[in-house]
N, C-alpha and C. Protein backbone atom coordinates (compact mmCIF):
# COMPACT_ATOMS: atom_id res chain seq x y z
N UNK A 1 75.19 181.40 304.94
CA UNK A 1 75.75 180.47 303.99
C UNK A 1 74.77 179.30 303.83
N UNK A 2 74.64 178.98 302.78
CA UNK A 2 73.63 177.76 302.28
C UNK A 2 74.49 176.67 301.71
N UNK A 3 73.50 175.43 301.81
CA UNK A 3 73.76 174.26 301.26
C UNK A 3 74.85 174.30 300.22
N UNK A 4 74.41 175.12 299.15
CA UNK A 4 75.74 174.92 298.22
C UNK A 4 76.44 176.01 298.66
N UNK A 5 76.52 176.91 299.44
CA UNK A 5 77.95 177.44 299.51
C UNK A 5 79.24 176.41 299.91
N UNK A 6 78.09 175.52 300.70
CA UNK A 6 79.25 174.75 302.23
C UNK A 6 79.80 173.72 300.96
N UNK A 7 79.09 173.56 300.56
CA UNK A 7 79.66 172.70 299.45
C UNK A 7 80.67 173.17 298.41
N UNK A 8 80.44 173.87 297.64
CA UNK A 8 81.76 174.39 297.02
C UNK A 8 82.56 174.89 297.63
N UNK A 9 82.57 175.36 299.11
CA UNK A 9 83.86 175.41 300.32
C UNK A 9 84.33 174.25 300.07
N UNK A 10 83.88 173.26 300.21
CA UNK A 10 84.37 171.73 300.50
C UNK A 10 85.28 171.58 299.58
N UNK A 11 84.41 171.44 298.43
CA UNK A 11 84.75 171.27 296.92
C UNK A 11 86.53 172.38 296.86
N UNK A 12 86.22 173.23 297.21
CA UNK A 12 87.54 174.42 296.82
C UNK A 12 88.78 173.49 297.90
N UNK A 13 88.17 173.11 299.33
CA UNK A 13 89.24 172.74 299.88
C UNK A 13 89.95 171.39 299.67
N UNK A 14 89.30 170.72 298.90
CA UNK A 14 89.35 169.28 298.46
C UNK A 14 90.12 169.55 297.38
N UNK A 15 90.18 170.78 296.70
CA UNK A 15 91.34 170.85 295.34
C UNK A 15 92.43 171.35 295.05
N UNK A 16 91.91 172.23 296.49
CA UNK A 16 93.86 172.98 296.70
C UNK A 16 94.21 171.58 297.79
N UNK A 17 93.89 170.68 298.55
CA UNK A 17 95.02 169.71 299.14
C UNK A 17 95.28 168.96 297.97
N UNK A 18 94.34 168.75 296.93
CA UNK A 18 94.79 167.62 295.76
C UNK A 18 96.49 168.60 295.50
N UNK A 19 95.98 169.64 295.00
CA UNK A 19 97.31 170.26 294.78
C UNK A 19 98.54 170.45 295.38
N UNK A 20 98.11 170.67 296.09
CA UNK A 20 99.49 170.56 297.57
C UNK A 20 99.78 169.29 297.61
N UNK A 21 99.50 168.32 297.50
CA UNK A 21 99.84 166.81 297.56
C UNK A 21 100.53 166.40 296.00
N UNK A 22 100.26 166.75 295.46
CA UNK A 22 100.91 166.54 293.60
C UNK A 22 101.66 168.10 293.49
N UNK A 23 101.30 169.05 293.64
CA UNK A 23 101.98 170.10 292.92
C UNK A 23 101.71 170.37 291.59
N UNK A 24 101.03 169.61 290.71
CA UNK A 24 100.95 169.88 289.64
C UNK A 24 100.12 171.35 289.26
N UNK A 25 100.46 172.05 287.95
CA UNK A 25 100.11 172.99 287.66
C UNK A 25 98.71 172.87 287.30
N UNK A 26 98.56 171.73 286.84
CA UNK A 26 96.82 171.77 286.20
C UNK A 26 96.10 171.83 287.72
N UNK A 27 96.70 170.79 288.78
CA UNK A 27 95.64 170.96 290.01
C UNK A 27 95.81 172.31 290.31
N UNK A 28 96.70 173.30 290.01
CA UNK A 28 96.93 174.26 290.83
C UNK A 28 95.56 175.31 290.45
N UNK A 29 95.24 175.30 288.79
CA UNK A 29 94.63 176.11 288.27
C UNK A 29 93.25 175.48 288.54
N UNK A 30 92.95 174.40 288.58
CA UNK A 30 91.74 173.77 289.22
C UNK A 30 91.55 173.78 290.51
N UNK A 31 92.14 174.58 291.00
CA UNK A 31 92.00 174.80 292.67
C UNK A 31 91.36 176.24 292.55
N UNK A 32 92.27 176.72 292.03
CA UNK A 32 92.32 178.69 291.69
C UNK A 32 90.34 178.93 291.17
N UNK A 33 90.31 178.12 289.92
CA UNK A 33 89.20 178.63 289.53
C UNK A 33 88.08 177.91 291.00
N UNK A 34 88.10 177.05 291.08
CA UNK A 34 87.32 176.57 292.47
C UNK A 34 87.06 177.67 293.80
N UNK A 35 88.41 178.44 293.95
CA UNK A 35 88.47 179.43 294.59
C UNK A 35 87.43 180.25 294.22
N UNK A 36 87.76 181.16 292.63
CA UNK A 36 86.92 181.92 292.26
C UNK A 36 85.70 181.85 292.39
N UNK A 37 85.56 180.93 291.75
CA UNK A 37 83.55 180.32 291.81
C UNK A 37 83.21 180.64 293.20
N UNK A 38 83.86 180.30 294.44
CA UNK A 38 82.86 180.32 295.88
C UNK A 38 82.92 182.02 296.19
N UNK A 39 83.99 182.80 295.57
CA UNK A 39 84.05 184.08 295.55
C UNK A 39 83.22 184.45 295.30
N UNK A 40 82.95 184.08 293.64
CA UNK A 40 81.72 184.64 293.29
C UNK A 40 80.48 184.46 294.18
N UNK A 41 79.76 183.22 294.46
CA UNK A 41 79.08 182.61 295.24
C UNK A 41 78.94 183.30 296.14
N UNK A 42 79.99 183.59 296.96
CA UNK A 42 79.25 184.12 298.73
C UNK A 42 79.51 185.69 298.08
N UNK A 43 80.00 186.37 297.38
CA UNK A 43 79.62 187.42 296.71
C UNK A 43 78.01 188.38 296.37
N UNK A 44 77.40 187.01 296.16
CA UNK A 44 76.52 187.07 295.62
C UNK A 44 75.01 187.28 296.49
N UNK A 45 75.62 185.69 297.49
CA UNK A 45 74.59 185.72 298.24
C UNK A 45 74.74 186.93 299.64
N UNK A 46 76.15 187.64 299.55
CA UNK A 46 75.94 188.64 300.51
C UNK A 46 74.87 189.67 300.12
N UNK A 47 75.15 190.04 298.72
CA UNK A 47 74.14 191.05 298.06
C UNK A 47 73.38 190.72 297.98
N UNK A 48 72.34 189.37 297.77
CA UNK A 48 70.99 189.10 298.10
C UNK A 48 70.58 189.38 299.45
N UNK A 49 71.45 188.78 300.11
CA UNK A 49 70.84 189.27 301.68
C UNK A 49 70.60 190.54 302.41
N UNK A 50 71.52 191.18 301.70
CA UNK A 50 71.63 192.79 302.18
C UNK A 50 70.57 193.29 301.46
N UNK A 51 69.54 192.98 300.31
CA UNK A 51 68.78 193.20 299.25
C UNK A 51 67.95 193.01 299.93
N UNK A 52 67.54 191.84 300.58
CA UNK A 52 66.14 191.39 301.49
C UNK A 52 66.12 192.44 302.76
N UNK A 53 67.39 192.61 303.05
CA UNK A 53 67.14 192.89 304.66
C UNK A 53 66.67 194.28 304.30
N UNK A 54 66.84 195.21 303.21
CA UNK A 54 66.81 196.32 302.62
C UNK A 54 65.12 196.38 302.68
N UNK A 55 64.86 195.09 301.74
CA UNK A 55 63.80 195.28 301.43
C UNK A 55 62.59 195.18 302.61
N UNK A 56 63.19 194.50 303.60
CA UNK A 56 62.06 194.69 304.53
C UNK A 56 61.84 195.42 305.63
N UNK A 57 62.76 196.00 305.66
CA UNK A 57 63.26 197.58 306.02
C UNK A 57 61.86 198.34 305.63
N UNK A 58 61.48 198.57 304.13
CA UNK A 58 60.79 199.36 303.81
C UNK A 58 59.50 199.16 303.95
């Protein structure tokens, strides 16, 4: 995990307590997509890594 993963962790956990503290629906969906994004994110960088380790394999 890198610099900006830890960070949009942060970022994701900083928006679901906003939400849990208000309840409101807009924080709820601004939490959700926050979620998504780090999904994507460590998604991503798993497949880069598995790509390198591949590659130096060969």
């Amino acid at each position: 995990m890198n610099r900006a993963a830890m960070a949009k962790q942060k970022k994701k956990y900083n928006a679901w307590r906003h939400y849990t503290q208000t309840g409101d629906y807009i924080d709820y969906v601004g939490a959700t997509q926050e979620k998504n994004k780090l999904t994507k994110m460590t998604r991503n960088l798993c497949r880069d890594f598995e790509k390198d380790i591949v590659k130096n394999i060969g």
